[in-house]
N, C-alpha and C. Protein backbone atom coordinates (compact mmCIF):
# COMPACT_ATOMS: atom_id res chain seq x y z
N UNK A 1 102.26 125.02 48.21
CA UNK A 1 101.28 124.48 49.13
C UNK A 1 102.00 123.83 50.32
N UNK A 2 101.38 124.40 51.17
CA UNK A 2 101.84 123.61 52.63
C UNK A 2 101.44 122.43 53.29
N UNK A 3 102.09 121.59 53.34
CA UNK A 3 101.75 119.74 53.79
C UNK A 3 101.98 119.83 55.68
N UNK A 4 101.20 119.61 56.34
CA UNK A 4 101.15 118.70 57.67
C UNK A 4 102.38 117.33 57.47
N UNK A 5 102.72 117.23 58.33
CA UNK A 5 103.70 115.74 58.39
C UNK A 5 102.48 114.89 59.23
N UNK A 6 102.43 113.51 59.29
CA UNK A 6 101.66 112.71 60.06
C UNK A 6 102.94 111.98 61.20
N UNK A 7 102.99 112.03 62.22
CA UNK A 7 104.02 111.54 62.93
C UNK A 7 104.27 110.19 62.47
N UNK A 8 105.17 109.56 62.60
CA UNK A 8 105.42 108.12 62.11
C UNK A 8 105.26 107.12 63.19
N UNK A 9 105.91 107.40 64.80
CA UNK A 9 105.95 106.58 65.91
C UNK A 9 103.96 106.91 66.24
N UNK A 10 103.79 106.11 67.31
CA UNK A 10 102.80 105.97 68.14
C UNK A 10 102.92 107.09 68.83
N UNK A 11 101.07 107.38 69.03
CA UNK A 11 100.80 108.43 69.83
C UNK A 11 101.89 108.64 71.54
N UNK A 12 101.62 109.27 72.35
CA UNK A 12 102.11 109.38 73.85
C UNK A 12 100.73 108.89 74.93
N UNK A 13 100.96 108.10 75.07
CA UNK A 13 99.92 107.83 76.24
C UNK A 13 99.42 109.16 77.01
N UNK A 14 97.91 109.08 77.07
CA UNK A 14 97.50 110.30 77.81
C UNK A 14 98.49 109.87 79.55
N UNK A 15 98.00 110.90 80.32
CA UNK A 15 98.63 110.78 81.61
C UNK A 15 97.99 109.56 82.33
N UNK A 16 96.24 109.68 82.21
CA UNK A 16 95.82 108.26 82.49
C UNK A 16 95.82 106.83 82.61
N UNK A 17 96.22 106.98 80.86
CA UNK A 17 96.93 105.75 80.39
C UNK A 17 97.94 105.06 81.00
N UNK A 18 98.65 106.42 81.19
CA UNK A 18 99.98 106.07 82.20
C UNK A 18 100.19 105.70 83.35
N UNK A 19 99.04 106.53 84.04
CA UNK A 19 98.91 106.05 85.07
C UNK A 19 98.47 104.67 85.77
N UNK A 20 97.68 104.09 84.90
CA UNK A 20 97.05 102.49 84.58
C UNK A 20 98.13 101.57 84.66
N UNK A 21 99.23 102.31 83.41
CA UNK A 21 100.31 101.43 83.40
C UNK A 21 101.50 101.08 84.16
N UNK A 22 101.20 102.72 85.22
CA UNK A 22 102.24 101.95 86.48
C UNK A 22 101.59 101.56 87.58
N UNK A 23 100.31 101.59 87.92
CA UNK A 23 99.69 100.61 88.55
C UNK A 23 99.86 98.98 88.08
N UNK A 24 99.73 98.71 86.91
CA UNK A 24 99.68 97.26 86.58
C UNK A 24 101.37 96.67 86.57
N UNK A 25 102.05 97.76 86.31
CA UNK A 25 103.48 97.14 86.50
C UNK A 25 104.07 97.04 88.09
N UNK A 26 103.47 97.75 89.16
CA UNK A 26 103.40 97.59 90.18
C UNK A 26 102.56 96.70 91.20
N UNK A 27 101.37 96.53 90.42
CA UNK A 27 100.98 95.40 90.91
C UNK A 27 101.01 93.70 90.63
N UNK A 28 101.92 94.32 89.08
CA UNK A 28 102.26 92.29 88.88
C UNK A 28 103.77 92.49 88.84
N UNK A 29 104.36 93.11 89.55
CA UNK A 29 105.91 92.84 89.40
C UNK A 29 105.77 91.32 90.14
N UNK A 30 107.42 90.73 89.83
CA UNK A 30 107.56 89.52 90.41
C UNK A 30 109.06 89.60 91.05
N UNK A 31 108.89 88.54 91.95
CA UNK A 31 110.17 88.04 92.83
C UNK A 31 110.46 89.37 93.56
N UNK A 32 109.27 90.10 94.01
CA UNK A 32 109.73 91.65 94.59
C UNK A 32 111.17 92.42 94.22
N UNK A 33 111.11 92.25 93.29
CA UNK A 33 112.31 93.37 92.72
C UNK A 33 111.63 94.15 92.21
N UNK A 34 112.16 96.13 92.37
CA UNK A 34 111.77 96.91 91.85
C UNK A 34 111.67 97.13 90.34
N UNK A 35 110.87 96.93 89.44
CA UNK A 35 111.14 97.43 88.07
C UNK A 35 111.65 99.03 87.67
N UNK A 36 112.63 99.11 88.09
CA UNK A 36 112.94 100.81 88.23
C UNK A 36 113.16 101.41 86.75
N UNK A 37 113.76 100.69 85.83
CA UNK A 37 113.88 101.46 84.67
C UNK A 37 112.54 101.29 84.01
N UNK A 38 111.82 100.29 84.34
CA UNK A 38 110.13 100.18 83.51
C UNK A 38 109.35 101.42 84.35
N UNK A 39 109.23 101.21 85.85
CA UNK A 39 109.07 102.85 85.92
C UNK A 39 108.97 104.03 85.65
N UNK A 40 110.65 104.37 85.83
CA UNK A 40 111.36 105.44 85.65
C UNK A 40 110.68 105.75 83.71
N UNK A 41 110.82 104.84 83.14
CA UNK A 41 110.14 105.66 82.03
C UNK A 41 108.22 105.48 82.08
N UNK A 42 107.82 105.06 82.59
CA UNK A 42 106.47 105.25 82.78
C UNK A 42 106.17 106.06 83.07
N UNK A 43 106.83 106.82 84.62
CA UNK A 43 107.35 108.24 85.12
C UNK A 43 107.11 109.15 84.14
N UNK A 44 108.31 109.02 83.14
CA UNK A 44 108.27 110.28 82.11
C UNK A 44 107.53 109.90 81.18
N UNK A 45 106.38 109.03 80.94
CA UNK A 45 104.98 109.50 80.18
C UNK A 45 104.32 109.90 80.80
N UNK A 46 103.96 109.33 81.61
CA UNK A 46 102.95 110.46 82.41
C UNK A 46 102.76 111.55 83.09
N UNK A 47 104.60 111.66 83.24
CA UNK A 47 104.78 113.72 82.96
C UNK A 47 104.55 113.96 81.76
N UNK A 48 105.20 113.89 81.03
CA UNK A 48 104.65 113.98 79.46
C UNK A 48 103.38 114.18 79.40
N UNK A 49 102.31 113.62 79.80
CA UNK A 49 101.02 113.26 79.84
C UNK A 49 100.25 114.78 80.37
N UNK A 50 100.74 114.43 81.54
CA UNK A 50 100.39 115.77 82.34
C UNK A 50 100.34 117.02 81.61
N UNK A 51 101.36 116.77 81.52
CA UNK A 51 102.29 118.60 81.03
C UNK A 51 101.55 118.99 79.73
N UNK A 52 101.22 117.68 78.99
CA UNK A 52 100.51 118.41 77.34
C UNK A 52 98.93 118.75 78.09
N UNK A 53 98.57 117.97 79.13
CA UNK A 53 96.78 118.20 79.16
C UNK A 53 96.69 119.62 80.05
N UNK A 54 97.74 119.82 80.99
CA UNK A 54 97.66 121.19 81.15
C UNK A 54 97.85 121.99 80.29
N UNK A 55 99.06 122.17 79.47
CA UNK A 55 98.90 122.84 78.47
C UNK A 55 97.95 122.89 77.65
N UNK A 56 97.35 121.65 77.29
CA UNK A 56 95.84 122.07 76.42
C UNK A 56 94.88 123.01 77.15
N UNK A 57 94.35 122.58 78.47
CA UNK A 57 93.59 123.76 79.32
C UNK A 57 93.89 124.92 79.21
N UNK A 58 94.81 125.81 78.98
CA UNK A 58 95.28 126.66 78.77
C UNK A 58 94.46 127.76 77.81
């Protein structure tokens, strides 16, 4: 018999999600410094994001 695995980590933020979340990290950064590595991976969820919901349309 064949078993499914259940992932162990947390889902991936849809692209939306993501997108929310670099709005809010951009709009409460402080002391105007860029948060570039909080970004830069926000960035790649919400490519991530993207890339699976196109692929679902498919």
């Amino acid at each position: 018999m064949h078993q499914t695995l259940t992932p162990a980590g947390p889902a991936r933020p849809s692209a939306a999600e993501a997108n929310e979340a670099i709005r809010l990290l951009v709009e409460t950064r402080v002391d105007g410094e860029w948060p570039s590595e909080a970004y830069e991976f926000l960035l790649t969820e919400w490519a991530d994001g993207s890339h699976a919901e196109v692929s679902a349309g498919r």
